[in-house]
Protein backbone atom coordinates (compact mmCIF):
# COMPACT_ATOMS: atom_id res chain seq x y z
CA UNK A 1 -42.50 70.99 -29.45
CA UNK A 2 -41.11 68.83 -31.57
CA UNK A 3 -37.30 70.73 -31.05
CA UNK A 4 -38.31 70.23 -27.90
CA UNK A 5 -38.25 66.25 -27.53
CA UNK A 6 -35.61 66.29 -29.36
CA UNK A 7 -33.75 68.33 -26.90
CA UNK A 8 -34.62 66.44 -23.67
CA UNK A 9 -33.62 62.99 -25.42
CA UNK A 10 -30.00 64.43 -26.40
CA UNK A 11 -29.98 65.97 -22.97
CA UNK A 12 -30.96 62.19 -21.79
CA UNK A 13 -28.95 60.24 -23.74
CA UNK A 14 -25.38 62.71 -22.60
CA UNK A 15 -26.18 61.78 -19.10
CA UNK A 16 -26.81 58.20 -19.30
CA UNK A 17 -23.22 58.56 -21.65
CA UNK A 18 -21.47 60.15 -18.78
CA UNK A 19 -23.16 57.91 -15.74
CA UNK A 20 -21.81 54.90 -17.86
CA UNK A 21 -18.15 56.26 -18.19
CA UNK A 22 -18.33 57.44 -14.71
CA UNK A 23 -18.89 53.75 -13.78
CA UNK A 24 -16.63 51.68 -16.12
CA UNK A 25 -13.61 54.44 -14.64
CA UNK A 26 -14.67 53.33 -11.01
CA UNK A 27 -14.37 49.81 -11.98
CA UNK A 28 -11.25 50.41 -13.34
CA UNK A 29 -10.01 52.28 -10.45
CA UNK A 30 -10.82 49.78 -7.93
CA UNK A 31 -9.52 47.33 -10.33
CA UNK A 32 -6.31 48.81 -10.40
CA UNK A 33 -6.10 49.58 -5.99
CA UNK A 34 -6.91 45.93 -5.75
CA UNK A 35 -3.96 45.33 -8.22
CA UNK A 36 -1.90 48.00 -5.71
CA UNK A 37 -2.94 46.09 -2.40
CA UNK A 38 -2.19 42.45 -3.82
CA UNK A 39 1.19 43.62 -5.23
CA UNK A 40 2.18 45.27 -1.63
CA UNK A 41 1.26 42.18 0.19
CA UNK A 42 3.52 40.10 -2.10
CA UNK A 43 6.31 42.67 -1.63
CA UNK A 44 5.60 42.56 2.11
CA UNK A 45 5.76 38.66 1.75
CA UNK A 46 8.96 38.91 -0.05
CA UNK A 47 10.89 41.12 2.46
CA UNK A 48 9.85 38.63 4.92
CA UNK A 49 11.08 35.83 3.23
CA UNK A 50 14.21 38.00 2.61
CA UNK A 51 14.75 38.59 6.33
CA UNK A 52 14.32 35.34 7.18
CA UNK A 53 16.91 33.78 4.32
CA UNK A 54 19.57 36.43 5.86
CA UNK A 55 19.17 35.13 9.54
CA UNK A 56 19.12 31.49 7.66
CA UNK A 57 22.41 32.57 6.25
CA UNK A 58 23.60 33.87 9.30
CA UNK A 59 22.81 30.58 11.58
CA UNK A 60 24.99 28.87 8.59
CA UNK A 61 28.01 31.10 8.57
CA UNK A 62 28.34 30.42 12.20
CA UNK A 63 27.65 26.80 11.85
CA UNK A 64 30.29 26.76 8.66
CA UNK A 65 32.88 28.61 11.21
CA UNK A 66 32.33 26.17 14.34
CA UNK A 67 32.76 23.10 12.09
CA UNK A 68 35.70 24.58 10.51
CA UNK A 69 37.59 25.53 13.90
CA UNK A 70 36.77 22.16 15.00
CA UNK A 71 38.40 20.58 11.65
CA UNK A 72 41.47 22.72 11.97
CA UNK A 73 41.58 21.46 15.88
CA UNK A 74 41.38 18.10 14.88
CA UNK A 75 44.03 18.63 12.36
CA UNK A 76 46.14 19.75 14.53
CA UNK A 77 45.52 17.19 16.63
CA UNK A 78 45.98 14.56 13.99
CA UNK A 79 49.48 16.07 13.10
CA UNK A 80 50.58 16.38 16.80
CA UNK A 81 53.01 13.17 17.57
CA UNK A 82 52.83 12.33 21.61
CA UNK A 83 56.10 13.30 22.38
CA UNK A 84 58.24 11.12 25.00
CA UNK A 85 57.91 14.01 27.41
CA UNK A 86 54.07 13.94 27.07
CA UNK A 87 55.06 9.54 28.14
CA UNK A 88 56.91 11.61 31.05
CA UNK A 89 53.55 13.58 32.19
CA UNK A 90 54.44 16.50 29.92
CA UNK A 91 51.54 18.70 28.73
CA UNK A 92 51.37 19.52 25.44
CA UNK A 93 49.55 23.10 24.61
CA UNK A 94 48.90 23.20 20.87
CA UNK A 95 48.56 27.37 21.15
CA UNK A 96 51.79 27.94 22.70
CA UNK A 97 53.71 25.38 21.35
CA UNK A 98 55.26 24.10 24.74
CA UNK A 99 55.06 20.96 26.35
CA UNK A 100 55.59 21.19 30.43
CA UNK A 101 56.58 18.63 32.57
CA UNK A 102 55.69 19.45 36.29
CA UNK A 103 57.55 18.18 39.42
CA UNK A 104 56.65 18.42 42.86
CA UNK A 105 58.88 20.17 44.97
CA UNK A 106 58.26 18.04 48.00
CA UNK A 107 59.85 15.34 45.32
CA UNK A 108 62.69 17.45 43.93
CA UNK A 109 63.74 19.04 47.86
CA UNK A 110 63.56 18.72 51.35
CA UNK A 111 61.66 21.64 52.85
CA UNK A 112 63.27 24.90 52.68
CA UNK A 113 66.12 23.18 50.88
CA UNK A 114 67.66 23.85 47.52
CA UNK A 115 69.54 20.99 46.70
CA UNK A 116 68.18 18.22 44.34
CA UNK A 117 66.76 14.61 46.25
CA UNK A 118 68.97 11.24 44.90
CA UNK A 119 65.57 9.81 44.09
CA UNK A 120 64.31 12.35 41.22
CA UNK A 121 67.31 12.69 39.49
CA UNK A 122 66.51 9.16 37.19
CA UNK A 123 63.56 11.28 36.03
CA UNK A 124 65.19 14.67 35.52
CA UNK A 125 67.88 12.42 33.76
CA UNK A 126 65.03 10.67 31.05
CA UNK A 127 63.99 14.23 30.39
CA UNK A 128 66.99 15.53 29.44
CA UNK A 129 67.92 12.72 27.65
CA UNK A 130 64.53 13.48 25.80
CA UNK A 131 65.22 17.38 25.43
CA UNK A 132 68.85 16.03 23.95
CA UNK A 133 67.50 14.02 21.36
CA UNK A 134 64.10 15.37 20.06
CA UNK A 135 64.10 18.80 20.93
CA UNK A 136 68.02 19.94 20.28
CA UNK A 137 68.32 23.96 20.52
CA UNK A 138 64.93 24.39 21.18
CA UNK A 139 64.30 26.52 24.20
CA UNK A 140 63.99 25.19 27.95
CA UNK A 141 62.51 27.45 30.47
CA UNK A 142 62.80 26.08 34.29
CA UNK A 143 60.49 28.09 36.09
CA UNK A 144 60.33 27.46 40.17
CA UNK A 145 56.74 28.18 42.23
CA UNK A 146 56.00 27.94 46.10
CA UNK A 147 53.13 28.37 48.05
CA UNK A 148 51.91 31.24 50.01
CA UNK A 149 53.51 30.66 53.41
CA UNK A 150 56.05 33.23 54.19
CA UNK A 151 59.65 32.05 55.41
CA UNK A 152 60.40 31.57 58.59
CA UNK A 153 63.84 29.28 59.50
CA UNK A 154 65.26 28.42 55.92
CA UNK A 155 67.44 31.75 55.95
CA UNK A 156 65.90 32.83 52.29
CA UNK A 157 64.88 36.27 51.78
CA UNK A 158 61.49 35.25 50.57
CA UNK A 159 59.72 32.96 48.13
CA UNK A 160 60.69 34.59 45.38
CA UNK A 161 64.43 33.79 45.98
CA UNK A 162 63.68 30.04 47.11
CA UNK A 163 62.02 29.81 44.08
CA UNK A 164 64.28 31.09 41.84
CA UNK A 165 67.06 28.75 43.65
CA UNK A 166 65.21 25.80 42.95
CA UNK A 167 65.06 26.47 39.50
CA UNK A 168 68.79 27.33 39.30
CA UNK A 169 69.55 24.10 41.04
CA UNK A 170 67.07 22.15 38.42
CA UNK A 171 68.64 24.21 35.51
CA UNK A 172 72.15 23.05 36.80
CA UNK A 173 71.55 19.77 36.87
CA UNK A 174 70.23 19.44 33.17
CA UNK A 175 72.81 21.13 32.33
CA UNK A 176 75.34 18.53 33.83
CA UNK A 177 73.09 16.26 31.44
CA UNK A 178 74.68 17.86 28.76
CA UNK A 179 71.65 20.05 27.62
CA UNK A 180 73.34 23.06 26.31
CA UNK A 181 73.00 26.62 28.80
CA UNK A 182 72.25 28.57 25.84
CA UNK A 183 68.64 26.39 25.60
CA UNK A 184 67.88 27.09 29.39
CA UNK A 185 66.84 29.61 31.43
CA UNK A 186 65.78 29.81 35.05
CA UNK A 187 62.82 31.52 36.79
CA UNK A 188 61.04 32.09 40.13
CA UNK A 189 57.80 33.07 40.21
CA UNK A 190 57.52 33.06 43.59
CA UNK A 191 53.78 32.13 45.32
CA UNK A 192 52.02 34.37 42.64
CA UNK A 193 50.75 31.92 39.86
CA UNK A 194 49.20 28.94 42.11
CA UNK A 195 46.95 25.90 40.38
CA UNK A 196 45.30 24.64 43.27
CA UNK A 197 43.74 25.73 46.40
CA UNK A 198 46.46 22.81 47.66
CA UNK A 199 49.47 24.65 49.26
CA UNK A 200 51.32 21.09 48.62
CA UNK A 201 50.39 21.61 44.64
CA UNK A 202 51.42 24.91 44.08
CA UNK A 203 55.15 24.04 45.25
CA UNK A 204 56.40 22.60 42.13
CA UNK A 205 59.55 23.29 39.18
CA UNK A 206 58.04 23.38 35.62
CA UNK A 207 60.45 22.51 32.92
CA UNK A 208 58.63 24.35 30.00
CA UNK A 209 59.65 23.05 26.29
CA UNK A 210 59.29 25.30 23.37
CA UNK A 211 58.88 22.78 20.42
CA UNK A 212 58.36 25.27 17.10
């Protein structure tokens, strides 16, 4: 009996060992996944964050580049000296590095006629005196342009050729000004590069100024 007892209490006292160690690892284990779970929601947190510090970044690059393009076109701005052709209704274009002056056909010629008006030479003559004295070998382009009405009683082939006259007769004349013919060249461009839905608009010479 008495090896007994002694049995059933060593017997007892093993399980209660076990049920406690049992216990203490399941506290440890749930311990540990609530560890797991916190750690993955900071991670989670932190890729957030990360995502939204890259899209912060990007909305700054672009602002960086929009404020830059606008200091460089400011510059250039700022550097740019208004030319006495610009005085003369030239336009400067800072990309191409022209300045055009445009004249009115109806100013420069009678209709259908290719032979310079007394009244717009004084102007054609303060131009070239300009081209002569800031802008020496720089290239001169005298383009002509009509409108899109077919001829009829001039006797010209077509637009392209009254066009192309005109500028001849406007490339002559500078020349007589004493701008060098190596500077200058003449083109028509017939009707097919109009700026206006105003026939009287589109008839015009363009003396084009390269100024690099």
């Amino acid at each position: 009996m008495r090896h007994k007892a002694m049995f059933m209490l060593t017997g007892t006292l093993l399980v209660l060992t076990i049920g406690c160690g049992c216990q203490n690892w399941h506290k440890k284990y749930e311990a540990c996944n609530a560890k797991l779970e916190n750690c993955e929601a900071l991670f989670d947190g932190a890729q957030a964050q990360a995502q939204q510090c890259e899209s912060a970044k990007a909305q700054l690059s672009q602002k960086i580049q929009a404020l830059q393009a606008q200091l460089a076109q400011a510059q250039t701005k700022d550097a740019h000296k208004v030319s006495d052709l610009e005085k003369e209704g030239g336009v400067y274009d800072p990309a191409r590095g022209t300045i055009t002056v445009t004249l009115a056909n109806d100013v420069l010629f009678d209709s259908g006629k290719v032979s310079l008006k007394s009244q717009p030479k004084s102007k054609l003559n303060r131009i070239s005196e300009i081209i002569k004295r800031e802008y020496p070998g720089k290239q001169v382009s005298v383009v002509g342009h009509t409108d899109t009405d077919p001829i009829r009683k001039s006797g010209w082939k077509d637009n392209w050729q009254l066009s192309t006259e005109r500028a001849l007769a406007v490339t002559r004349y500078l020349i007589q000004q004493g701008i060098s013919a190596k500077q200058l060249s003449a083109v028509g461009r017939g009707e097919y590069h109009p700026v206006s839905s105003v026939k009287a608009q589109n008839r015009r010479v363009e003396i084009v100024v390269n100024t690099r």
